[in-house]
N, C-alpha and C. Protein backbone atom coordinates (compact mmCIF):
# COMPACT_ATOMS: atom_id res chain seq x y z
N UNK A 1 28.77 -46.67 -17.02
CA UNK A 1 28.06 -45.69 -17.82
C UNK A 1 26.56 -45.92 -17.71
N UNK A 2 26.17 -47.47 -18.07
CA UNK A 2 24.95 -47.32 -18.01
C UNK A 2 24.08 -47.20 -16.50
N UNK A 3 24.71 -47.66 -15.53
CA UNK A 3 24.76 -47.28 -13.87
C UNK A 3 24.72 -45.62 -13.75
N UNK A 4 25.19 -45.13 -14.36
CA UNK A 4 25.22 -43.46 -14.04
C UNK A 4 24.31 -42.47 -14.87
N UNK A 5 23.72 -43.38 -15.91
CA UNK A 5 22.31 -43.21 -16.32
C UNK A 5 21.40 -43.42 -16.02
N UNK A 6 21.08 -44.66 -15.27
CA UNK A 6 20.19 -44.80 -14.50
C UNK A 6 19.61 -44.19 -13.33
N UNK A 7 20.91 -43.78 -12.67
CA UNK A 7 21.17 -43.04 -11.33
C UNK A 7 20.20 -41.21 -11.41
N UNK A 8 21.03 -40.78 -13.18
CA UNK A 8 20.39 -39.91 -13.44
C UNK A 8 19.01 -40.09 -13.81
N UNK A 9 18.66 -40.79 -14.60
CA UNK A 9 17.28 -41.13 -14.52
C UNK A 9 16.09 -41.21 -13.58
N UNK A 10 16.88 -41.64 -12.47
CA UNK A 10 16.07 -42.25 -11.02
C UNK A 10 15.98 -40.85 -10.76
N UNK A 11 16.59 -39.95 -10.32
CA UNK A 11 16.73 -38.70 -9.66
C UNK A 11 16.33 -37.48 -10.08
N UNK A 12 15.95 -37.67 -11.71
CA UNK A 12 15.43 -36.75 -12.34
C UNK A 12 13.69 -37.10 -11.90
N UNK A 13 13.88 -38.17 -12.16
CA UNK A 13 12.34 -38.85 -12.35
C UNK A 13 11.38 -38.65 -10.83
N UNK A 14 12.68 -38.84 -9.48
CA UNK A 14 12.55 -38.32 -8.29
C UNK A 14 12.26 -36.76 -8.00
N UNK A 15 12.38 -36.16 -8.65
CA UNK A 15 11.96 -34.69 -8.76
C UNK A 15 11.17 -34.34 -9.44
N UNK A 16 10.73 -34.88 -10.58
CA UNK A 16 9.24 -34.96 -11.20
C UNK A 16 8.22 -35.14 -10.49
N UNK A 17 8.37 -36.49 -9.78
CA UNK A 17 7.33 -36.62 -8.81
C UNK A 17 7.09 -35.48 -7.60
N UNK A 18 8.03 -35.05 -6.78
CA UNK A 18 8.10 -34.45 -5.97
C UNK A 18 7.41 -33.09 -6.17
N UNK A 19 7.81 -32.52 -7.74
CA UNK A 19 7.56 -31.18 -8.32
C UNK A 19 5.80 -31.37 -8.45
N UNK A 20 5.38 -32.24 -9.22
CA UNK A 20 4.41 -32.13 -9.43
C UNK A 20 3.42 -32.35 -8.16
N UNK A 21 3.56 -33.00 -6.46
CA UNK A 21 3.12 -33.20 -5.32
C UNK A 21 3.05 -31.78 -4.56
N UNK A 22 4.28 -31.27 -4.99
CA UNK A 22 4.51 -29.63 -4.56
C UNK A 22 3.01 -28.96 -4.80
N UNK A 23 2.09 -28.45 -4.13
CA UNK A 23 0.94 -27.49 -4.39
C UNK A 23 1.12 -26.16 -4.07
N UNK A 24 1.20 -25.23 -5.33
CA UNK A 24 1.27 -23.89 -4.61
C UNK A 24 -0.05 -23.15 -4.73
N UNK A 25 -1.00 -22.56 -3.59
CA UNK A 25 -1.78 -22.02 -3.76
C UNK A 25 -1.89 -20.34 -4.26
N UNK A 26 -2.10 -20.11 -5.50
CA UNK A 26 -2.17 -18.85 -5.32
C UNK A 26 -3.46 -17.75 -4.65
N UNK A 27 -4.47 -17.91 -4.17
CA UNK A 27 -5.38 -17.51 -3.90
C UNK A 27 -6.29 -18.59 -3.43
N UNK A 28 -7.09 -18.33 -2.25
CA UNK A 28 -8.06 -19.06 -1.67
C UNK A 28 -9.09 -18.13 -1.67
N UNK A 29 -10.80 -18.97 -1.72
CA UNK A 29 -11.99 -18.29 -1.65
C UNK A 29 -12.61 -18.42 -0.18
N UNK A 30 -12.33 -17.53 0.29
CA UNK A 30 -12.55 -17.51 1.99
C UNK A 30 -13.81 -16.94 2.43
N UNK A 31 -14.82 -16.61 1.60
CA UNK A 31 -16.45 -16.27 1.40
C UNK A 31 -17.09 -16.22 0.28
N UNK A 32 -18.47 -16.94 0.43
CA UNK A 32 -19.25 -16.59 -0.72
C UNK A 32 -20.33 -15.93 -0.42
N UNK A 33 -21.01 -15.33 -1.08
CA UNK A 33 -22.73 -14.58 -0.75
C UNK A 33 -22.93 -14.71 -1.99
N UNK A 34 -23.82 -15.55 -1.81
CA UNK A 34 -24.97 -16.06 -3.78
C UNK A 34 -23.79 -16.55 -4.63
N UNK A 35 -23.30 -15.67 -6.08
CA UNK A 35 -22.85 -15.85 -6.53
C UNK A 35 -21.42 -15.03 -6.43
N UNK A 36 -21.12 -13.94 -5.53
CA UNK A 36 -20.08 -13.26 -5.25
C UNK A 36 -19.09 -13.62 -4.63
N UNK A 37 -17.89 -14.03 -4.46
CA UNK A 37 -16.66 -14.83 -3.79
C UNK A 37 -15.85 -13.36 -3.00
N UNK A 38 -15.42 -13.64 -2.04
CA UNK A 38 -13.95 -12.55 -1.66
C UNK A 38 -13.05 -13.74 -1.07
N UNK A 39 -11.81 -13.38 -1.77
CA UNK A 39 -10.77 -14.14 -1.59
C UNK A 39 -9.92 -13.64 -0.69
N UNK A 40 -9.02 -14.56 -0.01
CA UNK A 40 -8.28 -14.42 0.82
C UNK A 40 -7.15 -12.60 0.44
N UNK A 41 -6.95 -12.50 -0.78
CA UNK A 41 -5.86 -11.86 -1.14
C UNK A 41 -6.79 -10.16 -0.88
N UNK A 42 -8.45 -10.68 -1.30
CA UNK A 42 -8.78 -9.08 -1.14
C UNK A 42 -8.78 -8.66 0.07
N UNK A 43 -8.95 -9.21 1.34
CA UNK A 43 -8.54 -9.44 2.72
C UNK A 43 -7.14 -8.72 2.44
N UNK A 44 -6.19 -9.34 2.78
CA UNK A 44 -4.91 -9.00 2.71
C UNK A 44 -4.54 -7.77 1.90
N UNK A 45 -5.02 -7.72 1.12
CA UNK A 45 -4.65 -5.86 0.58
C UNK A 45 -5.41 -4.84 0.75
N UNK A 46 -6.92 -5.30 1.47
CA UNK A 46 -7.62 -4.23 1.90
C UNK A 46 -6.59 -3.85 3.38
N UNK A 47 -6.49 -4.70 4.22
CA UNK A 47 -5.19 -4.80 5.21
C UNK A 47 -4.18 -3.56 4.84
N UNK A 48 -3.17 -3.92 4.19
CA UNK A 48 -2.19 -3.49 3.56
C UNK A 48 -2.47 -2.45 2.88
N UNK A 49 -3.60 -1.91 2.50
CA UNK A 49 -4.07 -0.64 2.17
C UNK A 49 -4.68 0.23 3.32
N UNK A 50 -4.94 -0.23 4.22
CA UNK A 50 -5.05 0.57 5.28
C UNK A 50 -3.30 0.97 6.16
N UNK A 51 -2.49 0.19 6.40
CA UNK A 51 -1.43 0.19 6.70
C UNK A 51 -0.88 1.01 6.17
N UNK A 52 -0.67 1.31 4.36
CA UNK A 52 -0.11 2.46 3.60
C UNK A 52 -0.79 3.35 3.75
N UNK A 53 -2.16 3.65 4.48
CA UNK A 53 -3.01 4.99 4.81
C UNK A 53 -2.50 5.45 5.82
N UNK A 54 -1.47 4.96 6.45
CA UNK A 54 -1.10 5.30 7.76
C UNK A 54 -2.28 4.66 9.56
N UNK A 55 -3.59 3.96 8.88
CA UNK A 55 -4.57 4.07 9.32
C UNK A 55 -4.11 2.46 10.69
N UNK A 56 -4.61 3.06 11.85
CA UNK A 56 -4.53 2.37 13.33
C UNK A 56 -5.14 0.83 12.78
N UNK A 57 -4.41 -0.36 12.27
CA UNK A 57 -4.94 -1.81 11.93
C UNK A 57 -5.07 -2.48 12.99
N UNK A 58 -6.52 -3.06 13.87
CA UNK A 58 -6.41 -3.79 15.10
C UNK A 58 -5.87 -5.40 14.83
N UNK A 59 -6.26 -6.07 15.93
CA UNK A 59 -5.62 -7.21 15.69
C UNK A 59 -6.45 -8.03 15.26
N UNK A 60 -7.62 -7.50 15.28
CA UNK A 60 -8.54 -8.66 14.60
C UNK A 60 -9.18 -7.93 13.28
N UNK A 61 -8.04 -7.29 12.36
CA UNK A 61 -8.63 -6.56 11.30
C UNK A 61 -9.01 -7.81 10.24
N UNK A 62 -9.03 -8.93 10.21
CA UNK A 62 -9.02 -9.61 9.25
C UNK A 62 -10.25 -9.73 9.45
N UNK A 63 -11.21 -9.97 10.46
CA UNK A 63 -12.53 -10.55 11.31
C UNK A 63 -13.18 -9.13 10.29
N UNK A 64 -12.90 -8.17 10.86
CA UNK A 64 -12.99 -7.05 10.61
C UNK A 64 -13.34 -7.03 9.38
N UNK A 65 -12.39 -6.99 8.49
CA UNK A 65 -12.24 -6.32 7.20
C UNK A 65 -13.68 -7.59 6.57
N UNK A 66 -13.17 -8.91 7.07
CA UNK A 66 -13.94 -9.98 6.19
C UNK A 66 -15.99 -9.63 6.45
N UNK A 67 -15.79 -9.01 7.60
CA UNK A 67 -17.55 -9.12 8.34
C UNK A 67 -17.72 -7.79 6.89
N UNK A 68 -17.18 -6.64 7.02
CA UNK A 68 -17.43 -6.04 5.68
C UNK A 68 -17.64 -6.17 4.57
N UNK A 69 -16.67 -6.68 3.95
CA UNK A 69 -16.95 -7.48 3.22
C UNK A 69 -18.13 -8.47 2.74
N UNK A 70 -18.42 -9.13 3.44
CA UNK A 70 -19.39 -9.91 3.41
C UNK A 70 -20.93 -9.21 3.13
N UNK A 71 -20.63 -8.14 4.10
CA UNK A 71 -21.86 -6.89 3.99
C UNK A 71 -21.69 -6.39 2.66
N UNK A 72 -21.18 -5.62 2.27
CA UNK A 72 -20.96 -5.23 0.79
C UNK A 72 -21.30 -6.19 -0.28
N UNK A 73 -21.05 -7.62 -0.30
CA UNK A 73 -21.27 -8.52 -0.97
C UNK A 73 -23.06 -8.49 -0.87
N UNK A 74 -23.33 -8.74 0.12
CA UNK A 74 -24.77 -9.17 -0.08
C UNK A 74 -25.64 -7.57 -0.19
N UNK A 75 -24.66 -6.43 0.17
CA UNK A 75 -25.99 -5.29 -0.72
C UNK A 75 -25.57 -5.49 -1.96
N UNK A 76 -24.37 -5.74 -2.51
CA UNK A 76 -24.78 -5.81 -4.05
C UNK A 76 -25.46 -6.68 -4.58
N UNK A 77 -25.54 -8.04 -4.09
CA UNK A 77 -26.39 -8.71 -3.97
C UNK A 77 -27.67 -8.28 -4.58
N UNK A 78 -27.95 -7.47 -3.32
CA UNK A 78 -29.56 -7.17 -3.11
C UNK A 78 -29.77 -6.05 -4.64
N UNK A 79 -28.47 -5.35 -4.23
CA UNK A 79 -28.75 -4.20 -5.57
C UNK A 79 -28.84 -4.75 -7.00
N UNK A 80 -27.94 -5.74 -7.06
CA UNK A 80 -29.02 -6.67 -8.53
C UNK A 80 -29.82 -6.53 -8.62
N UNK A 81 -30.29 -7.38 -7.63
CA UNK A 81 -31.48 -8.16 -7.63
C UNK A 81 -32.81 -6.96 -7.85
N UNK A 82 -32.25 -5.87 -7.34
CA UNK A 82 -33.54 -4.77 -7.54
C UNK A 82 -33.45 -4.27 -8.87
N UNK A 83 -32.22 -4.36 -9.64
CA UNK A 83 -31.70 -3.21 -10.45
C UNK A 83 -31.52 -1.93 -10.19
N UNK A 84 -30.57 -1.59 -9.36
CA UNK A 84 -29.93 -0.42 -8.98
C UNK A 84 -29.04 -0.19 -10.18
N UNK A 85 -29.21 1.35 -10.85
CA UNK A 85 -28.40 0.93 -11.88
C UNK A 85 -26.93 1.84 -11.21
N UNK A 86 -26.15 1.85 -12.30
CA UNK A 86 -24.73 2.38 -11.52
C UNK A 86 -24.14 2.67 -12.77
N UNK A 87 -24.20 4.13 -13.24
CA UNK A 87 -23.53 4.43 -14.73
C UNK A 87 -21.95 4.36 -14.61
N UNK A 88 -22.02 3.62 -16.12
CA UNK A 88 -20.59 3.82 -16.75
C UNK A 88 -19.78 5.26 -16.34
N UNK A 89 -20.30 5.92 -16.67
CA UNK A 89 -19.43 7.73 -16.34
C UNK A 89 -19.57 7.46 -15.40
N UNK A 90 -19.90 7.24 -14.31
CA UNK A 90 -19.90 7.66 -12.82
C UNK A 90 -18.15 6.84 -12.41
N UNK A 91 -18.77 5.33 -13.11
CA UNK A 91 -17.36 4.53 -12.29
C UNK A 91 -16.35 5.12 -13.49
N UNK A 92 -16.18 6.01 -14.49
CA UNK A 92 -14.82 6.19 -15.49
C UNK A 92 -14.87 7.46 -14.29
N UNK A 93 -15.61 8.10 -14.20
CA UNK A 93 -14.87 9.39 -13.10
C UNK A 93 -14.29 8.89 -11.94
N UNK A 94 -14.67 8.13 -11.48
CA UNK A 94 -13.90 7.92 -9.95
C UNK A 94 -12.90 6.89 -10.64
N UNK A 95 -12.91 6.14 -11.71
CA UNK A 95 -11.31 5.34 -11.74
C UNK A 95 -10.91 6.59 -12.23
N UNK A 96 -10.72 7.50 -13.43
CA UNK A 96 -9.71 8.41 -13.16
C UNK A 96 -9.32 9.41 -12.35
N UNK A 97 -10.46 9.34 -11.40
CA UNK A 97 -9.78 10.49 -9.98
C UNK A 97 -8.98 9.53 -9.21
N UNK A 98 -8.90 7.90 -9.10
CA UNK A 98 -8.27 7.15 -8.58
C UNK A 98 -6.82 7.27 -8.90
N UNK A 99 -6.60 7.32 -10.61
CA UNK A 99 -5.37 6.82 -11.58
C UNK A 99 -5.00 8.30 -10.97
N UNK A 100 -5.38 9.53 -10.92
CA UNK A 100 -4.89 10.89 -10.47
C UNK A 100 -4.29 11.12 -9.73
N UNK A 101 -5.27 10.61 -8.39
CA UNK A 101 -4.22 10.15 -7.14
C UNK A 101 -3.33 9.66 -7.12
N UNK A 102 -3.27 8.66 -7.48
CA UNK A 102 -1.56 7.57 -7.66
C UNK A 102 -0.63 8.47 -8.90
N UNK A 103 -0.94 9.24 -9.82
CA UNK A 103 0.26 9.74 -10.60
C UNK A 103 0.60 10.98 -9.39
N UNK A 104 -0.31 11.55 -9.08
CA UNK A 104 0.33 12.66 -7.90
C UNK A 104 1.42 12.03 -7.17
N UNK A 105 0.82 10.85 -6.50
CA UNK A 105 1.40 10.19 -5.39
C UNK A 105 2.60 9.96 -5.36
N UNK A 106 2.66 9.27 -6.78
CA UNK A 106 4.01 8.74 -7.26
C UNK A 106 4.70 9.85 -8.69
N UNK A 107 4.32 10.64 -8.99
CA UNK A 107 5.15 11.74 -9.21
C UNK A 107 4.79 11.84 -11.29
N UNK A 108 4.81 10.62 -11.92
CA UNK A 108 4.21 10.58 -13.02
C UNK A 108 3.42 9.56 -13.80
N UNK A 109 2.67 9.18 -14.79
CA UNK A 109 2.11 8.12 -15.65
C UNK A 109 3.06 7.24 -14.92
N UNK A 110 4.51 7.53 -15.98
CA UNK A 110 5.04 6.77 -16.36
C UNK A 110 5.97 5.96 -14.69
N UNK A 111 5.93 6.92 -14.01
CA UNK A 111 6.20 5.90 -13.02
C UNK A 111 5.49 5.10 -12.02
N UNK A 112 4.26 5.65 -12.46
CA UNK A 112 2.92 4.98 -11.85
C UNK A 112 3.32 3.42 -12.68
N UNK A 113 3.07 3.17 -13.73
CA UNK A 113 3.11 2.26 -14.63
C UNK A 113 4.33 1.41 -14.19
N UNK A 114 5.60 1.77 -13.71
CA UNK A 114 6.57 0.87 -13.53
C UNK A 114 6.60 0.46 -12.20
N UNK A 115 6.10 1.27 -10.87
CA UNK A 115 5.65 0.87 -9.91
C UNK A 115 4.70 -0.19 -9.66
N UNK A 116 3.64 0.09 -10.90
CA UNK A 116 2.99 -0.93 -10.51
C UNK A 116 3.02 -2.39 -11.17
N UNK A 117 3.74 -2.32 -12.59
CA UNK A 117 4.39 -3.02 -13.46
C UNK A 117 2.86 -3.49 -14.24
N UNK A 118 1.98 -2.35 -14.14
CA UNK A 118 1.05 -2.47 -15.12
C UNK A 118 0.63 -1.12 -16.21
N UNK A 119 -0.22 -1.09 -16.88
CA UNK A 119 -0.06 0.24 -17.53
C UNK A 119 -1.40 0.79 -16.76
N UNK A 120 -1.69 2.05 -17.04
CA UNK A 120 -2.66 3.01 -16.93
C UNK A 120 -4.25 2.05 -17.15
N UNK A 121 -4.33 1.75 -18.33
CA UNK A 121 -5.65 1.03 -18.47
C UNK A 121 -5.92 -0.15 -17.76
N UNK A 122 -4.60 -0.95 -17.06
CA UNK A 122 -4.80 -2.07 -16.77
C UNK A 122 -5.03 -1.95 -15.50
N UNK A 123 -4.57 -0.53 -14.45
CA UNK A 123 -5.02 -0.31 -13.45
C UNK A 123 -6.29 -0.05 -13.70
N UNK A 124 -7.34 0.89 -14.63
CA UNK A 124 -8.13 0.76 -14.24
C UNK A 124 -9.10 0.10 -14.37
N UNK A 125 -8.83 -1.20 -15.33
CA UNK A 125 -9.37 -2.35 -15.52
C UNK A 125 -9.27 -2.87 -13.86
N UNK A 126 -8.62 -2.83 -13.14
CA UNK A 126 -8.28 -3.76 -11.95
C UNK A 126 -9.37 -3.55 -11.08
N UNK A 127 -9.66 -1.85 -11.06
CA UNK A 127 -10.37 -1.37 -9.99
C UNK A 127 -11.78 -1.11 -10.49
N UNK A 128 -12.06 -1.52 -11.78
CA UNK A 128 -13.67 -1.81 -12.20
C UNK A 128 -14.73 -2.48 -11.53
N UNK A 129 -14.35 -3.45 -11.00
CA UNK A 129 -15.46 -4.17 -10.97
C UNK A 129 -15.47 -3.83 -9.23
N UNK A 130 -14.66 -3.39 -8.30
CA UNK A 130 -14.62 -3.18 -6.96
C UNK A 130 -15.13 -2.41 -6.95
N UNK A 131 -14.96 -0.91 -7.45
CA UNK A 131 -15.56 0.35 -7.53
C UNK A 131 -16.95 0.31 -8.05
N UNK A 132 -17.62 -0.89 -8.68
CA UNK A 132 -18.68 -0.81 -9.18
C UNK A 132 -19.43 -1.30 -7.80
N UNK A 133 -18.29 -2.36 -7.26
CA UNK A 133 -19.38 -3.20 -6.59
C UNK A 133 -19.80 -2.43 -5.43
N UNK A 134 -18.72 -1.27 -4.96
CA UNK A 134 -18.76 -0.64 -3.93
C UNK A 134 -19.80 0.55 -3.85
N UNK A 135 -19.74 1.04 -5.53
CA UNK A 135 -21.32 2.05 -5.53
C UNK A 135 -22.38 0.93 -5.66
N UNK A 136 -22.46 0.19 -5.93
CA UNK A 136 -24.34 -0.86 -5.85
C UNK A 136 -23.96 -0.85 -4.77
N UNK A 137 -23.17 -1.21 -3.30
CA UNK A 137 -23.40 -1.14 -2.24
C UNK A 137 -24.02 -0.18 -1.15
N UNK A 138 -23.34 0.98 -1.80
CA UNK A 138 -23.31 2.09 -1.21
C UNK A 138 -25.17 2.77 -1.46
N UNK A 139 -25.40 2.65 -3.04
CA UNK A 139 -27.08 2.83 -3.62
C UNK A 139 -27.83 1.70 -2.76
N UNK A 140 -27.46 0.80 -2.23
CA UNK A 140 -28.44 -0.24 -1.95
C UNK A 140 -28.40 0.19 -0.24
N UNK A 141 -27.77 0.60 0.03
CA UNK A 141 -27.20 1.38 1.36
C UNK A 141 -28.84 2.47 1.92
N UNK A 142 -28.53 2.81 0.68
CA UNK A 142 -28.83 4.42 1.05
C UNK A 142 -30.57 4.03 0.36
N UNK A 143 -30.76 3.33 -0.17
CA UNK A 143 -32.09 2.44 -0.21
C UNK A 143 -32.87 2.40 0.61
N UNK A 144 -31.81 1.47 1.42
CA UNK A 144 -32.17 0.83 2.63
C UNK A 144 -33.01 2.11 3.64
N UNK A 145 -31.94 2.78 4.09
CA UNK A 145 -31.97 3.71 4.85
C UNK A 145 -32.71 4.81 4.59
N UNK A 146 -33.39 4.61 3.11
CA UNK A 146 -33.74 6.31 2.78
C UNK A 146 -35.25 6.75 3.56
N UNK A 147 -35.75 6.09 4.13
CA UNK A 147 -37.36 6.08 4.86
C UNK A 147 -37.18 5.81 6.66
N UNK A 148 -35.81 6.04 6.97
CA UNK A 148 -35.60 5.73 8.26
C UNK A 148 -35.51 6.77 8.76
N UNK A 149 -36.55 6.99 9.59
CA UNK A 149 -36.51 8.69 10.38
C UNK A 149 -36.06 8.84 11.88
N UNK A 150 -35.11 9.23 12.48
CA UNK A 150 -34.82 8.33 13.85
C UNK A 150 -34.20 10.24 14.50
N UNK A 151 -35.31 10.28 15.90
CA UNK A 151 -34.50 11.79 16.54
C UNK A 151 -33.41 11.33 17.33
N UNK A 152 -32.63 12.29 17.92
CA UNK A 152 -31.76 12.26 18.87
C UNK A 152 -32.58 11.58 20.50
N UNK A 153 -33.54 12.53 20.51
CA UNK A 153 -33.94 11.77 21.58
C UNK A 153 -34.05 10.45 21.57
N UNK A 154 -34.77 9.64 20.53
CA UNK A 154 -34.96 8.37 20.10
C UNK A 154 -33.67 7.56 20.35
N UNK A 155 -32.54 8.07 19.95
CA UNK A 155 -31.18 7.50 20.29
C UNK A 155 -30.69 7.39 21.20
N UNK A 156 -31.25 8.21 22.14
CA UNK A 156 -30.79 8.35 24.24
C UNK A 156 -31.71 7.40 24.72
N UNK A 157 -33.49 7.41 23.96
CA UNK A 157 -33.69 6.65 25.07
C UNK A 157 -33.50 5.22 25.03
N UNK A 158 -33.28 4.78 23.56
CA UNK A 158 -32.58 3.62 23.20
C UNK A 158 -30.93 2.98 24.18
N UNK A 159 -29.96 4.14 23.79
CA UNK A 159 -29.18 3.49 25.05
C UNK A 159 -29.21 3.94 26.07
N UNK A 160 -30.12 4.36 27.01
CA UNK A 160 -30.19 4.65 28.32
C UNK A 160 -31.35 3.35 28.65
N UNK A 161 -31.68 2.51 27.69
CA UNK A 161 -32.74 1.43 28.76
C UNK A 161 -31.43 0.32 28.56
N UNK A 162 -30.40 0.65 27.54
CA UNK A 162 -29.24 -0.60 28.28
C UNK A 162 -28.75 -0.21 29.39
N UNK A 163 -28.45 -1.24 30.02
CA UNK A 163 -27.57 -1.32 31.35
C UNK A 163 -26.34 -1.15 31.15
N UNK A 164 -25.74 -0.85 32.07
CA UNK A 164 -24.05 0.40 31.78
C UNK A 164 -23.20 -0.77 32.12
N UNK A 165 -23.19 -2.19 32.39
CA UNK A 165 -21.86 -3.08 32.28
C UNK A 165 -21.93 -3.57 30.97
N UNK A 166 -23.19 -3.37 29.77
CA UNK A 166 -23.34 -4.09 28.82
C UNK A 166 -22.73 -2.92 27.77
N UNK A 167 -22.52 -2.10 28.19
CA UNK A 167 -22.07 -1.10 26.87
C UNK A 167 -20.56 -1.04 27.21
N UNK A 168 -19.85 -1.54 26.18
CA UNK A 168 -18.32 -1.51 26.05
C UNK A 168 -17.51 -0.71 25.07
């Protein structure tokens, strides 16, 4: 008896250890710019959101998706840093033309909500702070660009002084 307590003891105690050595990662931070992180997972569902667009994913969409990323990060960045502002109504209109889309998509609220196994507000709690970050990108964008005057010709004679094995 007391041999077959011990035995249990040892083996419980053997899986304690083991359990707690076990590391499961749920998310990795696979870039920073200043104080802004993109994690491995926003990678992977920007991915997977192009895939459900039906949209052509190359093989180096991760390179891809992440070099974007990274860009977006540092105009919002920049758009802080200037104070670009970005109204409240602007981002409640586009999350509920977002939440619109998906009840069309998926046929009602309520099965939006069990599909996604969140409710209505919590989707658009989800997509707040992306959609924000994506208009300061987009204003810091168009910043950038708003004093850039460039003709067509300007654009020919630009790639006509490259050489034709260097353009791929």
């Amino acid at each position: 008896m007391k041999n077959t307590f011990l035995l249990i003891a040892a083996l419980a105690t053997g899986f304690l250890v083991q359990a707690q050595t076990h590391k499961v990662v749920a998310d990795k931070i696979v870039g920073v710019v200043g104080d802004k992180i993109i994690l491995q997972s926003d990678i992977r569902n920007a991915i997977l959101d192009a895939q459900r667009q039906g949209q052509a994913v190359p093989e180096n969409a991760e390179c891809t998706i992440m070099e974007q990323a990274l860009a977006q990060k540092a105009l919002v960045l920049q758009a802080e840093k200037d104070s670009i502002p970005v109204s409240e109504e602007e981002i409640d209109a586009q999350l509920e033309n977002q939440v619109r889309g998906f009840v069309n998509m998926y046929g009602s609220k309520d099965a939006l909500e069990q599909i996604a196994g969140r409710t209505v507000y919590q989707i658009k709690e989800d997509f707040r702070i992306p959609f924000r970050e994506r208009k300061q990108a987009e204003l810091m964008r168009n910043k950038i660009v708003a004093n850039i005057k460039i003709t067509p010709t300007e654009v020919k004679a630009y790639y006509d002084q490259i050489p034709v094995d260097k353009l791929v």
